[in-house]
Protein backbone atom coordinates (compact mmCIF):
# COMPACT_ATOMS: atom_id res chain seq x y z
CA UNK A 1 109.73 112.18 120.57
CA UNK A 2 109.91 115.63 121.89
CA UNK A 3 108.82 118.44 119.65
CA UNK A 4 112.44 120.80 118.73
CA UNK A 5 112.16 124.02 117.90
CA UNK A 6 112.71 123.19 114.08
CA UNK A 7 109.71 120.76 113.71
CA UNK A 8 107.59 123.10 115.40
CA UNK A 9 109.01 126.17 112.72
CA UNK A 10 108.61 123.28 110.09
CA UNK A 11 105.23 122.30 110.58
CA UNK A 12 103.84 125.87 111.19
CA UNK A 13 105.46 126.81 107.97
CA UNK A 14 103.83 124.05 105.87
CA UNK A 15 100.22 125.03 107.72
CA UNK A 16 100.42 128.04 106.31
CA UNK A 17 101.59 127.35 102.97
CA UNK A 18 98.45 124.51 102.85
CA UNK A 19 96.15 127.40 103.32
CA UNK A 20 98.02 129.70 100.85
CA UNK A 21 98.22 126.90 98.07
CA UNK A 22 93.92 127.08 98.00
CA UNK A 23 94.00 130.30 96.99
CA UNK A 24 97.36 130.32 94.18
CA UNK A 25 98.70 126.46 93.34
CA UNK A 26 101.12 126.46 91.46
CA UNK A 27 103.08 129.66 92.85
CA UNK A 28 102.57 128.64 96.40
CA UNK A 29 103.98 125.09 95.68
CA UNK A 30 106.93 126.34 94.45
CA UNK A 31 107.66 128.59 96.79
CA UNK A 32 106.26 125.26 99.25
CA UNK A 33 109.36 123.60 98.05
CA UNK A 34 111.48 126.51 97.83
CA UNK A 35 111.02 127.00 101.81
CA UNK A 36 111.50 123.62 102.56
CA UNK A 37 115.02 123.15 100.73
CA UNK A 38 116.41 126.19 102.83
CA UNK A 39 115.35 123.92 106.19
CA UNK A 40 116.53 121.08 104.71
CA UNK A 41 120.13 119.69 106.31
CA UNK A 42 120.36 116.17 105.33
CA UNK A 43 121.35 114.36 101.96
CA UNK A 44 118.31 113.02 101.49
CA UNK A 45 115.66 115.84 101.78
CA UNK A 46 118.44 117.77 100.10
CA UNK A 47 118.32 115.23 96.77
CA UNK A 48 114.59 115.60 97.34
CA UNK A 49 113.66 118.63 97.38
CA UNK A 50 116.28 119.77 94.42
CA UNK A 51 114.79 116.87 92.36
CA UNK A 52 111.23 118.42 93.00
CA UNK A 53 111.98 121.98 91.88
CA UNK A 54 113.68 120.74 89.28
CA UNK A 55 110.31 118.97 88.10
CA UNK A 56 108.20 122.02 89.01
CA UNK A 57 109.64 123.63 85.93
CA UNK A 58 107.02 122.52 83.98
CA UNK A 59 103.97 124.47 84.23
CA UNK A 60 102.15 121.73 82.70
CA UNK A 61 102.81 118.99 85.40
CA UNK A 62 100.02 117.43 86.64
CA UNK A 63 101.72 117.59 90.13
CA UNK A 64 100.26 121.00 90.31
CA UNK A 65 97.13 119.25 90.01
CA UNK A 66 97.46 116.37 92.56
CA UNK A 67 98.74 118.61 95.06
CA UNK A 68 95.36 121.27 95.37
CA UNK A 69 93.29 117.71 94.62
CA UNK A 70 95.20 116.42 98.17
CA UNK A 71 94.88 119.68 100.29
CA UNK A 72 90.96 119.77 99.16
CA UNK A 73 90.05 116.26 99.85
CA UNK A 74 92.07 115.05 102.82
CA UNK A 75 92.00 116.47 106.22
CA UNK A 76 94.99 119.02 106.67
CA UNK A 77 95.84 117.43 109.71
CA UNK A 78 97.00 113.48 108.01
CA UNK A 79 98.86 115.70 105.51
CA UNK A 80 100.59 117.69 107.95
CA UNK A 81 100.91 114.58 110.45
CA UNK A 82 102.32 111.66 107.86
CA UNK A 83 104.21 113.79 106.34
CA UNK A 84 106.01 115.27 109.03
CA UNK A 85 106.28 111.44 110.41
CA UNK A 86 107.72 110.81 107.15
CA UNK A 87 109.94 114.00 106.31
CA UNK A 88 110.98 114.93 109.65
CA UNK A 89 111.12 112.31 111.91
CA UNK A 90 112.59 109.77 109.62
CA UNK A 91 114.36 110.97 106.88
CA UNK A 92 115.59 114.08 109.17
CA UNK A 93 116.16 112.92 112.85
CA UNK A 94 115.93 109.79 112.27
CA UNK A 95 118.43 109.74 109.22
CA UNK A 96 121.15 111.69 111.09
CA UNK A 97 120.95 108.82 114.04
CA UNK A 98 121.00 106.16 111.55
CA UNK A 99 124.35 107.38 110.42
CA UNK A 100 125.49 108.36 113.43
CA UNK A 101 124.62 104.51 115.07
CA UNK A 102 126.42 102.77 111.52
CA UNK A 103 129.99 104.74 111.87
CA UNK A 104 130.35 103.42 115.04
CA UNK A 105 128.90 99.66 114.46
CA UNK A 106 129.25 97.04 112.35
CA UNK A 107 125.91 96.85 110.98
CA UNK A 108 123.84 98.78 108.40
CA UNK A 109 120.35 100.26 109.20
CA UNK A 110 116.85 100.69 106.59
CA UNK A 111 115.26 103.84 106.96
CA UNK A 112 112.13 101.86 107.46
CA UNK A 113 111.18 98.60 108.30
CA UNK A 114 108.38 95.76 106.58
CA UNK A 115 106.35 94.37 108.74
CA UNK A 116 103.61 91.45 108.26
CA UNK A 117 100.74 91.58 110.76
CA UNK A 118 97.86 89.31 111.58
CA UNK A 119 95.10 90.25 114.44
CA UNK A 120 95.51 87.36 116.02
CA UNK A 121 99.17 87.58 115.74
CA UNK A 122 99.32 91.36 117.35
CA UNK A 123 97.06 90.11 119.98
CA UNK A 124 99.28 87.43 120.78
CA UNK A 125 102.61 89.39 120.66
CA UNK A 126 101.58 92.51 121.07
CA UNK A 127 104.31 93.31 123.73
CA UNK A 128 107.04 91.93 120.73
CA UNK A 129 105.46 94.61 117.90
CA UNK A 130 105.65 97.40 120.30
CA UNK A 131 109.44 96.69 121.38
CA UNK A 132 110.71 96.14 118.06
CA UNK A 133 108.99 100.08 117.16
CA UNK A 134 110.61 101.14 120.19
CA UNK A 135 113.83 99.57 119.12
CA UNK A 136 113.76 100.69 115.89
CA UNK A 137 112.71 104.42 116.93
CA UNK A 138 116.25 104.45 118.92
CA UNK A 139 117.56 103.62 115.63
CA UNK A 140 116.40 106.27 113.78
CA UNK A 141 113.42 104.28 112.01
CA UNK A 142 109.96 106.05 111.85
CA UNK A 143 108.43 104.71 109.05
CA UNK A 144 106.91 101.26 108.99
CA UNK A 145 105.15 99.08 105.93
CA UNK A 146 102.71 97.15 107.82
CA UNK A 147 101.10 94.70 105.26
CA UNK A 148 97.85 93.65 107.27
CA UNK A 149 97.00 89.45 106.61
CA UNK A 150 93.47 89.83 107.80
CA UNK A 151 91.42 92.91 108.81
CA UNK A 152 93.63 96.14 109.77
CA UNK A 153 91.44 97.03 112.54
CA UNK A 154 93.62 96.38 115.28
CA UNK A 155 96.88 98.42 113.66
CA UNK A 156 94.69 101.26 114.60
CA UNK A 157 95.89 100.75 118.43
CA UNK A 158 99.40 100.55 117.14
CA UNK A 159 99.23 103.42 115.36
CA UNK A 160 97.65 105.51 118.54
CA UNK A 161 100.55 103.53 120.43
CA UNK A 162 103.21 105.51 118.55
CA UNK A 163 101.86 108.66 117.02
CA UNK A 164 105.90 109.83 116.04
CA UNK A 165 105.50 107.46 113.68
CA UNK A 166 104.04 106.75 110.02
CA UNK A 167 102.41 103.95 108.97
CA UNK A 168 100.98 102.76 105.39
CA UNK A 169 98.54 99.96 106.15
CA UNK A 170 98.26 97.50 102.90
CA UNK A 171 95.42 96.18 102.68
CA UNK A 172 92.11 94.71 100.78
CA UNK A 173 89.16 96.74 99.11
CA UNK A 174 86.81 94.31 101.82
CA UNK A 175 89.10 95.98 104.66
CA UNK A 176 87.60 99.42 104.21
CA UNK A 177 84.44 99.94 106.03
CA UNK A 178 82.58 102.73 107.42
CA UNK A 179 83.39 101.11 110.93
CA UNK A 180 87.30 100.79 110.42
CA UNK A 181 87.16 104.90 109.43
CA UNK A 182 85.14 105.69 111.90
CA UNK A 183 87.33 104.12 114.47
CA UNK A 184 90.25 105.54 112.45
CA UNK A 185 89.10 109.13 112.40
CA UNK A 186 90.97 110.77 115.21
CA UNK A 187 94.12 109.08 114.21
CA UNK A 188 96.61 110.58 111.51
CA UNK A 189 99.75 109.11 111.00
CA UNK A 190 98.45 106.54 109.19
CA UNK A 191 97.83 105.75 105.28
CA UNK A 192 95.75 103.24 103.98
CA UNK A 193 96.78 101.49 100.78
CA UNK A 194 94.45 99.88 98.85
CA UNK A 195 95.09 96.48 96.92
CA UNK A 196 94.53 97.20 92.74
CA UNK A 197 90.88 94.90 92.56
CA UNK A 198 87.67 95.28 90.97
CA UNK A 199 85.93 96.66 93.72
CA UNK A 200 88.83 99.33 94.76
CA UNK A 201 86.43 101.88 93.62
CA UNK A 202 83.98 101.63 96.53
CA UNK A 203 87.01 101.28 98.79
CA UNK A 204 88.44 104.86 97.38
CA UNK A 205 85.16 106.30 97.57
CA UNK A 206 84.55 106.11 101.13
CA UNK A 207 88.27 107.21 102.13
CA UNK A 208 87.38 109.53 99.93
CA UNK A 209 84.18 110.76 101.53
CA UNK A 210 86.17 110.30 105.12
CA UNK A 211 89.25 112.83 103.95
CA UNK A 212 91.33 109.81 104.30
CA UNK A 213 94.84 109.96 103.01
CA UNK A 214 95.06 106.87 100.84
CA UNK A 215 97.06 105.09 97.85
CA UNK A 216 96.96 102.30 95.94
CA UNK A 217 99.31 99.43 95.54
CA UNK A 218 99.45 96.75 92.39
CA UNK A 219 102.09 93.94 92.57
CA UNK A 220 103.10 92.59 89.09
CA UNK A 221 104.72 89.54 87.82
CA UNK A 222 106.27 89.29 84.09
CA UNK A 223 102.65 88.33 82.41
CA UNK A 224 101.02 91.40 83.44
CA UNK A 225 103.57 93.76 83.38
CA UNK A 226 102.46 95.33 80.46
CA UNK A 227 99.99 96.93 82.24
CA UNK A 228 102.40 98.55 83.56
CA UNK A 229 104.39 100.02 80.71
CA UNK A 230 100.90 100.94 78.96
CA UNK A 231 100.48 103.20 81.59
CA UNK A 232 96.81 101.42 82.53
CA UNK A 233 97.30 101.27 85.61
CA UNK A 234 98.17 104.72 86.65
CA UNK A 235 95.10 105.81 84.30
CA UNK A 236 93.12 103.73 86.40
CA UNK A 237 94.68 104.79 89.66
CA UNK A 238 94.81 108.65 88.86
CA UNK A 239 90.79 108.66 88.51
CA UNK A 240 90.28 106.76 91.72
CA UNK A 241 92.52 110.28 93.14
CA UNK A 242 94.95 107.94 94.70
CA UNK A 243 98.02 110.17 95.84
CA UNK A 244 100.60 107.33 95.39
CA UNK A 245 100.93 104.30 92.91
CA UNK A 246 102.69 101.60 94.57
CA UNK A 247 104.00 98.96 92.63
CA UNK A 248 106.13 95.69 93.55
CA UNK A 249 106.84 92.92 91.97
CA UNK A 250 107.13 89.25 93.34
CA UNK A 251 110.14 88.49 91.73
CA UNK A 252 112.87 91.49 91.93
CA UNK A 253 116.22 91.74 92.10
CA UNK A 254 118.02 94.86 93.78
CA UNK A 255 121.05 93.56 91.51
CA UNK A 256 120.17 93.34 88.21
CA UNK A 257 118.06 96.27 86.03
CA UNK A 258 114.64 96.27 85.71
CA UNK A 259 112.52 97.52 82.82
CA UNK A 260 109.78 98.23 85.13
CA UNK A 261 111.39 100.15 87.63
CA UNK A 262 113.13 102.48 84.54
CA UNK A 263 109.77 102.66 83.67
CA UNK A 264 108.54 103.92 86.92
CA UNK A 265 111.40 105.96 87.13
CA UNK A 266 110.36 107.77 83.67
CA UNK A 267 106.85 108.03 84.49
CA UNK A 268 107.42 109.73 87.32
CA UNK A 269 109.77 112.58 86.20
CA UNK A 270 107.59 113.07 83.10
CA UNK A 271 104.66 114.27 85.44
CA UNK A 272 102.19 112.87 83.21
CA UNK A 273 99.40 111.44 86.03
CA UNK A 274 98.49 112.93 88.62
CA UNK A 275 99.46 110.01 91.45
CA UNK A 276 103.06 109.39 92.24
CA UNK A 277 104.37 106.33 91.16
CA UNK A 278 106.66 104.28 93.54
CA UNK A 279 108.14 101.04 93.14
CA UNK A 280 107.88 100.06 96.54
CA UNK A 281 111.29 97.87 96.91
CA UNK A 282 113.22 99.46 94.50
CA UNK A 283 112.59 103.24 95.86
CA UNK A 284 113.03 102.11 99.16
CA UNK A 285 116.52 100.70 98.61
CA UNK A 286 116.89 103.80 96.57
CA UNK A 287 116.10 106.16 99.29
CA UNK A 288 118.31 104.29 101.78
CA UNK A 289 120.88 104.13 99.38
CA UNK A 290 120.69 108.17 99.66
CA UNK A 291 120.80 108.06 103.95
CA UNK A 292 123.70 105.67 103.83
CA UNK A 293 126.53 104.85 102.23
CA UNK A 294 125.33 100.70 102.07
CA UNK A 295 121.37 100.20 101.54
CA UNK A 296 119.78 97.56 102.73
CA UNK A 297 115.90 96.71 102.81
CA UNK A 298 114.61 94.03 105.72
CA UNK A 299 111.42 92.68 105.83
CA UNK A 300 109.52 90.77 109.02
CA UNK A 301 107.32 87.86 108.29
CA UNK A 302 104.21 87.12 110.22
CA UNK A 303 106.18 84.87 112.53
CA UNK A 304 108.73 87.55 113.23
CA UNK A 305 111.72 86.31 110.72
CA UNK A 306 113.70 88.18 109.80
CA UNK A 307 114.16 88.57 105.95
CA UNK A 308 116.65 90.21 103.59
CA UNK A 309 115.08 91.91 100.61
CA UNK A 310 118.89 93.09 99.57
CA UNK A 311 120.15 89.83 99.49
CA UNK A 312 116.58 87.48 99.21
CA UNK A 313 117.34 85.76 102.41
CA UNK A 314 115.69 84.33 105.36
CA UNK A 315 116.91 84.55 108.34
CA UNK A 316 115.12 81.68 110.81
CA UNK A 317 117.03 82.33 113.58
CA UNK A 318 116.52 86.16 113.27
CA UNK A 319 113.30 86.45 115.12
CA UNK A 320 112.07 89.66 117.06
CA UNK A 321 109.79 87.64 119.23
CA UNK A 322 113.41 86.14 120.94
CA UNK A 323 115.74 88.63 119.79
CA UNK A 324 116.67 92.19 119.69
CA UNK A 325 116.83 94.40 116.72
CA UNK A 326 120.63 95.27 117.37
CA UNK A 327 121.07 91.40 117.41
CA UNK A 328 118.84 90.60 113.87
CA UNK A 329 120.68 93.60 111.78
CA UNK A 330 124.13 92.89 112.96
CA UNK A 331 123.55 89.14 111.83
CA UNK A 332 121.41 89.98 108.71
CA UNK A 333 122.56 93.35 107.63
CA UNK A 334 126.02 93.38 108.24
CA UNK A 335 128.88 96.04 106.71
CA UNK A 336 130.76 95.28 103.97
């Protein structure tokens, strides 16, 4: 993608207010978010950005205390980078093609896309992975969940492959070694997020020691929920400095309310930790709910199915290996 005159403005601006935020937090993150709803054009950064000074009111949110905590500990540079990845590229640009693509087809378009990956898989279809980005980038989408099967080591070339776009790497505590963040050092539209284990600690440590910008995700089923609602997990999560919470459960439904994700909801506007929580399939639909006027939330397996988180189907015959993306959304995300 070729840099506009706006991103460039955009980015410069938020160097600067980095720098200024060191010296006064909480004045210079509002006025942070201030700046950035007077650049903002779309619904969605719009909705965002209102929402946030709205919870800025409180001088005694502990977001005023996760953001200096970030801007200490992680390298300027995956800040500025992801983010703009994230805030720019896909929920600005990329947003306004999305729309623009849906009111003249017959299909509807996720801001981002999930994507299972194995090493040998990638190896084996690398060509595949990289065409359904580029696809996807034509689209509007800059923002892809890669959930890593085996060691994420080789996402690293993927991620150097397409440096317009942001990528959160799930993976294992046992993933993150000093050779992975070595190799991963120069690269910075990437985030790694850690699975909730017993040994996360060492695994947060070391991103920590690296600047890395990292999370933490913890998927839930209805006996350990609770954890959940007690807040435990965000306790636990908050001391490890992770800047996100993400949380999914293994048996949703985008139809029907969920106690967790109200929850979630709650927890978050209160401002009470000092990580973000984010239900990862409920937010999503919610933020492409925002971008257009039908959501929908897609999913690719480790085979390259397709799969419908709106709707909890699979889609066999949907596969990017043999099939273009235009093809798989028209057939699995189709307008209403």
């Amino acid at each position: 993608m070729k840099r506009s005159l706006n991103h460039t403005l955009i980015e410069t601006t938020i160097r600067n207010a980095i720098k200024q935020i060191k010296d006064d937090p909480e004045r210079n993150i509002r006025n942070l978010v201030d700046m950035a709803l007077t650049f903002s054009n779309g619904r969605f950064q719009q909705h965002f950005f209102k929402s946030a000074q709205k919870l800025l009111q409180s001088p005694t949110s502990c977001y005023y205390k996760l953001v200096p905590d970030l801007i200490n500990n992680v390298d300027p540079e995956r800040i500025i980078t992801f983010g703009m990845n994230v805030g720019y590229n896909s929920c600005t640009i990329g947003a306004a093609r999305i729309r623009e693509i849906e009111a003249m087809s017959s299909f509807n378009i996720p801001w981002s896309l999930f994507l299972e990956l194995s090493g040998n898989g990638y190896q084996k279809n690398t060509h595949s992975v990289h065409y359904l980005i580029s696809q996807g980038k034509d689209m509007g989408i800059y923002t892809w969940l890669i959930h890593s099967i085996d060691h994420p080591f080789y996402l690293l070339e993927l991620a150097r492959t397409f440096p317009d776009c942001a990528f959160p790497i799930f993976c294992t505590s046992k993933d993150i070694t000093p050779m992975l963040l070595d190799e991963a050092s120069d690269i910075y539209n990437i985030m790694f997020i850690v699975e909730y284990s017993d040994d996360m600690e060492a695994a947060c440590a070391l991103l920590r020691s690296g600047k890395f910008l990292y999370s933490i995700s913890y998927s839930y089923e209805e006996q350990n929920m609770e954890k959940i609602i007690r807040n435990e997990i965000l306790h636990d999560t908050e001391n490890l400095h992770s800047a996100f919470t993400l949380l999914y459960s293994k048996t949703y439904s985008l139809t029907k309310p969920s106690p967790v994700y109200q929850h979630i909801r709650q927890t978050r506007e209160a401002q009470d930790f000092k990580t973000i929580p984010f239900d990862i399939i409920h937010d999503n639909y919610w933020i492409d709910s925002i971008i257009s006027d039908q959501p929908c939330s897609i999913f690719f397996t480790q085979n390259g199915d397709c799969y419908s988180l709106t709707n909890q189907t699979l889609y066999e015959n949907c596969n990017y290996y043999n099939r273009t993306l235009f093809e798989i959304l028209k057939e699995a995300a189709p307008q209403k």
